[in-house]
Structure formats: C-alpha cells, structure tokens
C-alpha atoms as a PDB file:
ATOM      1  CA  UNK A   1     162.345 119.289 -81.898  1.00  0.00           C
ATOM      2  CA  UNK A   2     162.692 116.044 -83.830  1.00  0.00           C
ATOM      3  CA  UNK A   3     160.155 113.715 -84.040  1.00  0.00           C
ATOM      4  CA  UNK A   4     161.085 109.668 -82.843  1.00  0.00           C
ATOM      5  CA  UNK A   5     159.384 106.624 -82.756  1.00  0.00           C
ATOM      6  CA  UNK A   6     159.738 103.510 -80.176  1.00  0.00           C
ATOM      7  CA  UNK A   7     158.708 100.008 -80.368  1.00  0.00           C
ATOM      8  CA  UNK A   8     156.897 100.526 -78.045  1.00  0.00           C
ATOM      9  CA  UNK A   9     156.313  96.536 -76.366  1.00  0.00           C
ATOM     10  CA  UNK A  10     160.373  95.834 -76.451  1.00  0.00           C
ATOM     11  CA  UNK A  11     160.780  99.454 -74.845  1.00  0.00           C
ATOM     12  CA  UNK A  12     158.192  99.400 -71.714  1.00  0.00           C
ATOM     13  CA  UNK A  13     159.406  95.475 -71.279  1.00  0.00           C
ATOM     14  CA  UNK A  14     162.989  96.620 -70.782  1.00  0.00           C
ATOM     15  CA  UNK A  15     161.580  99.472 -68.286  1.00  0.00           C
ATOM     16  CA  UNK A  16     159.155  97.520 -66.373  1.00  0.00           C
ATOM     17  CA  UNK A  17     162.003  95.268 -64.586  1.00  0.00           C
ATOM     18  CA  UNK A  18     163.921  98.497 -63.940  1.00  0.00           C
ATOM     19  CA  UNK A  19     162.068 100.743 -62.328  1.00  0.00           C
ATOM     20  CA  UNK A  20     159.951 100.304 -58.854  1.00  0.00           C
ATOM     21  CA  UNK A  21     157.524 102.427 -57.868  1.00  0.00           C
ATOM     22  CA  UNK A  22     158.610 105.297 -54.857  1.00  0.00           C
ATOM     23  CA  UNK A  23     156.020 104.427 -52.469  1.00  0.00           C
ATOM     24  CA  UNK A  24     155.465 100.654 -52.054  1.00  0.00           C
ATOM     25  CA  UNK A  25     158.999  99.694 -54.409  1.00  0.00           C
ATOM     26  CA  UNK A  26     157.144  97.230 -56.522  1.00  0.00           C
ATOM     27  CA  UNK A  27     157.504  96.685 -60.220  1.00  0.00           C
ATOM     28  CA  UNK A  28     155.844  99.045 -62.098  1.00  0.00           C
ATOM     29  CA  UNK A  29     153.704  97.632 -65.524  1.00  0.00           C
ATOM     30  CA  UNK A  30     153.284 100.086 -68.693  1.00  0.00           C
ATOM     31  CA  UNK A  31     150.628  99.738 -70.865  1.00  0.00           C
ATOM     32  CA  UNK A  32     149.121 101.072 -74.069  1.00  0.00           C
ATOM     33  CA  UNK A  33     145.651 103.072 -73.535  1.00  0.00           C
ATOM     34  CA  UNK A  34     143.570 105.265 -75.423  1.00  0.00           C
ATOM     35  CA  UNK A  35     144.549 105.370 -78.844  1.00  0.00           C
ATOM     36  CA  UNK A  36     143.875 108.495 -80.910  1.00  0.00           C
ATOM     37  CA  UNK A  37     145.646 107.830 -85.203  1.00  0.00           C
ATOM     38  CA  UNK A  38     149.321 107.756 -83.805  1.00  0.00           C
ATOM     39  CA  UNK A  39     149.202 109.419 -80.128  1.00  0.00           C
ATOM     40  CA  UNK A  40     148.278 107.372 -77.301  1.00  0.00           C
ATOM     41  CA  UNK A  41     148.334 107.263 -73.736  1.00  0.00           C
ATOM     42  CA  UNK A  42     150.692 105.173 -71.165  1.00  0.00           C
ATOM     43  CA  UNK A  43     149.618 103.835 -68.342  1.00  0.00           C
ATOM     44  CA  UNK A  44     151.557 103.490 -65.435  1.00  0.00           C
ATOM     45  CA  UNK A  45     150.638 100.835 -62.723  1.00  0.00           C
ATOM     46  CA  UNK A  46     151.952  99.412 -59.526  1.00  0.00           C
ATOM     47  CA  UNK A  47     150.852  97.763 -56.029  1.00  0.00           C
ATOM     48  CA  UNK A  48     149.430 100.803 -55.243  1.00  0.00           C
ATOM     49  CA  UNK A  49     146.707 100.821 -57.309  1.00  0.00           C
ATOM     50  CA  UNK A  50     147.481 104.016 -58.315  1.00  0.00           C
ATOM     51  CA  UNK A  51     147.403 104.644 -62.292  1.00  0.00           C
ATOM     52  CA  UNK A  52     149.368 107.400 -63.638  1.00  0.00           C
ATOM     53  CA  UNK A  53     148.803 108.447 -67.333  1.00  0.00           C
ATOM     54  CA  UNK A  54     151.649 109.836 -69.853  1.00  0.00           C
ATOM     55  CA  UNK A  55     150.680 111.502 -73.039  1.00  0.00           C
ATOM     56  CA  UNK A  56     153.038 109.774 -76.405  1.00  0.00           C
ATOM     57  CA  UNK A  57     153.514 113.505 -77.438  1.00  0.00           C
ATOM     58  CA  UNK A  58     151.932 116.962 -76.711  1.00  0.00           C
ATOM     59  CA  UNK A  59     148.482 116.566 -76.393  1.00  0.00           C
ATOM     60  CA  UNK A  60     146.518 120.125 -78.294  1.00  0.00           C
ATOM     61  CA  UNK A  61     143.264 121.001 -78.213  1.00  0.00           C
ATOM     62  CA  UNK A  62     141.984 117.301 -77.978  1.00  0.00           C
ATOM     63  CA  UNK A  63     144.300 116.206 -80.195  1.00  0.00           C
ATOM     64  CA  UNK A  64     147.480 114.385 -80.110  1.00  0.00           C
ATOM     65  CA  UNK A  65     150.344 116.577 -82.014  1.00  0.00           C
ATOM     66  CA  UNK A  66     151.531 113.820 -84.129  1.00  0.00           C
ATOM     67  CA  UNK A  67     148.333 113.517 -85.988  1.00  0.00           C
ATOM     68  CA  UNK A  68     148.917 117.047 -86.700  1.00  0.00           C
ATOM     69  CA  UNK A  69     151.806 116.527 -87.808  1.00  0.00           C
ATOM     70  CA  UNK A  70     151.090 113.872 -90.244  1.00  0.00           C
ATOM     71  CA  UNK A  71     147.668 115.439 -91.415  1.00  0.00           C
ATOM     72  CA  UNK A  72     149.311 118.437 -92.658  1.00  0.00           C
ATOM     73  CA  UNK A  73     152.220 116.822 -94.684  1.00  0.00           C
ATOM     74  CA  UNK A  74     149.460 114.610 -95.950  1.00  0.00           C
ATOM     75  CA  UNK A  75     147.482 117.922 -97.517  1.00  0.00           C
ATOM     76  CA  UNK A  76     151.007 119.393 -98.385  1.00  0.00           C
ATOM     77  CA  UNK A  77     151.768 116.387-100.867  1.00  0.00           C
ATOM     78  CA  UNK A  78     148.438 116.492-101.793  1.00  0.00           C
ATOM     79  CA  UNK A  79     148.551 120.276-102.906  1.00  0.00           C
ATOM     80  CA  UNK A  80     151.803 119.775-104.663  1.00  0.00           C
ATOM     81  CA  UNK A  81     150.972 116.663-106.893  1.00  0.00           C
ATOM     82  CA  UNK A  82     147.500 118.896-107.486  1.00  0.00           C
ATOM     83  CA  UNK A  83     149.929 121.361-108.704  1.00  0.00           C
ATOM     84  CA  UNK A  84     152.019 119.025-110.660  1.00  0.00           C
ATOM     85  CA  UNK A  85     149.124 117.471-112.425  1.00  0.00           C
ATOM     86  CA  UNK A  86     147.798 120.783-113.511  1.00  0.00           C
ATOM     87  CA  UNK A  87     151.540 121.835-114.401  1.00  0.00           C
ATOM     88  CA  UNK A  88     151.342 118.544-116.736  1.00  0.00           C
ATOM     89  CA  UNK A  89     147.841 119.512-118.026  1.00  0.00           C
ATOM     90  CA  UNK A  90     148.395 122.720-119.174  1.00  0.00           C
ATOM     91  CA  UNK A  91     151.792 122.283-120.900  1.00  0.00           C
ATOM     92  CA  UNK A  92     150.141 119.224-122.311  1.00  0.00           C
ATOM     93  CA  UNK A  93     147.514 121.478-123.850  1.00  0.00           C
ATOM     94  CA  UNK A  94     150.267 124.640-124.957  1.00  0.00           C
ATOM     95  CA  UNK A  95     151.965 121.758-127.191  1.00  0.00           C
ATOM     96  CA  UNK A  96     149.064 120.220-128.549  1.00  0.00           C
ATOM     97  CA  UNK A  97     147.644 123.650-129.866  1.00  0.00           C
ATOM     98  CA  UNK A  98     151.381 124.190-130.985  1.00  0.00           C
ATOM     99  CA  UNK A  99     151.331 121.481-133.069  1.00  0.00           C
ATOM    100  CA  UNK A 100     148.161 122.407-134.351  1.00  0.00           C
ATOM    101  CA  UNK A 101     149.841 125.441-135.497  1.00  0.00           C
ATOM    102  CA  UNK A 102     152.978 124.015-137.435  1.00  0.00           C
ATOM    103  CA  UNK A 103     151.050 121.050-138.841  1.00  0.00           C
ATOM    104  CA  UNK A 104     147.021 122.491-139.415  1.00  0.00           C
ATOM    105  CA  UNK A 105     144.100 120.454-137.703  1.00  0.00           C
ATOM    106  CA  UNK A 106     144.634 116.672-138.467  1.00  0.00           C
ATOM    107  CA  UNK A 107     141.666 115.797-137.680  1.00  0.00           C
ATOM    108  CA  UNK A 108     138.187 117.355-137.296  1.00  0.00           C
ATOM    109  CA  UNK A 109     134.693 116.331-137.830  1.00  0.00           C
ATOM    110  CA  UNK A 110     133.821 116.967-141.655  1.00  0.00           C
ATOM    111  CA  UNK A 111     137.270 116.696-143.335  1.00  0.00           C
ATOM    112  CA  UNK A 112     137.083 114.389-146.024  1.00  0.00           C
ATOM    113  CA  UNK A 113     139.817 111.304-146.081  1.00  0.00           C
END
C-alpha cells in the first residue's frame, strides 16, 4: 500500500460544500485534531452536534503508522551512513599504513631533520 499525502485545508474545503450530513442534511465541517509527528485525527461535525473522528492512517499500538514509518527509515539512513563512515575510516587507515610501508615512517617523534 502506497503511502500519499493531502493538503489537507484545500482538500476538506472542497469536501465540506459537498457533502451533507444523513440525518439533519446540513453541511458537514472537517477539522484537524489531535496531532501525534505526522498522524492526526479528523473531525467530522454537523447540526447534529454529533462529532465523528477519522484516523489520517492506521492508528497501532498508540501510535499513528506514519511515524513508524518515518522513524524507521530515519534509523535505516542512519545505520548506513554509520556504515559508510566506518567503510571510509578503515580504508583510510589500510592506505595510510600502506604508505608507511612503500615510503618508511615520515615522521615520528625523535627523528632528527
């Protein structure tokens, strides 16, 4: 299932001249409620005084599947550029010793000039 955003204000404005509520066939109003990182909740209301609540995407465990989402790419890229770095360090440290090797220390306390 692929993830999509909305805009959410030009979205629910469109909607909210559309569609009339079942029961008393007013307009109903959509609003933006308990935000959690990226998941939130809409809220449905009409002349009924009746509010109905939708969830922005699966809600888990108290937790809104989205942040889920984005917290575990976050620690992927953050393992791989951990891996990258040390990747860098060590072949960093395999040439330097190389050189060492074809040219003899350079530089070391105690050698004279």
């Amino acid at each position: 299932m692929a993830t999509a955003f909305l805009e959410f204000i030009s979205v629910f404005t469109a909607l909210t001249s559309l569609v009339l509520c079942a029961t008393c066939k007013e307009e109903i109003k959509f609003s933006r409620s308990a935000s959690r990182g990226l998941g939130f909740k809409i809220s449905l209301q009409c002349g009924c005084d009746d509010v109905t609540y939708i969830n922005s995407s699966p809600f888990i465990n108290k937790s809104f599947e989205i942040n889920r989402r984005i917290d575990r790419s976050e620690r992927r890229v953050s393992c791989a550029s951990m891996e990258a770095r040390t990747a860098r360090k060590s072949e960093r440290a395999s040439e330097n010793s190389q050189f060492e090797v074809e040219e003899g220390t350079l530089y070391e306390a105690g050698i004279a000039d």
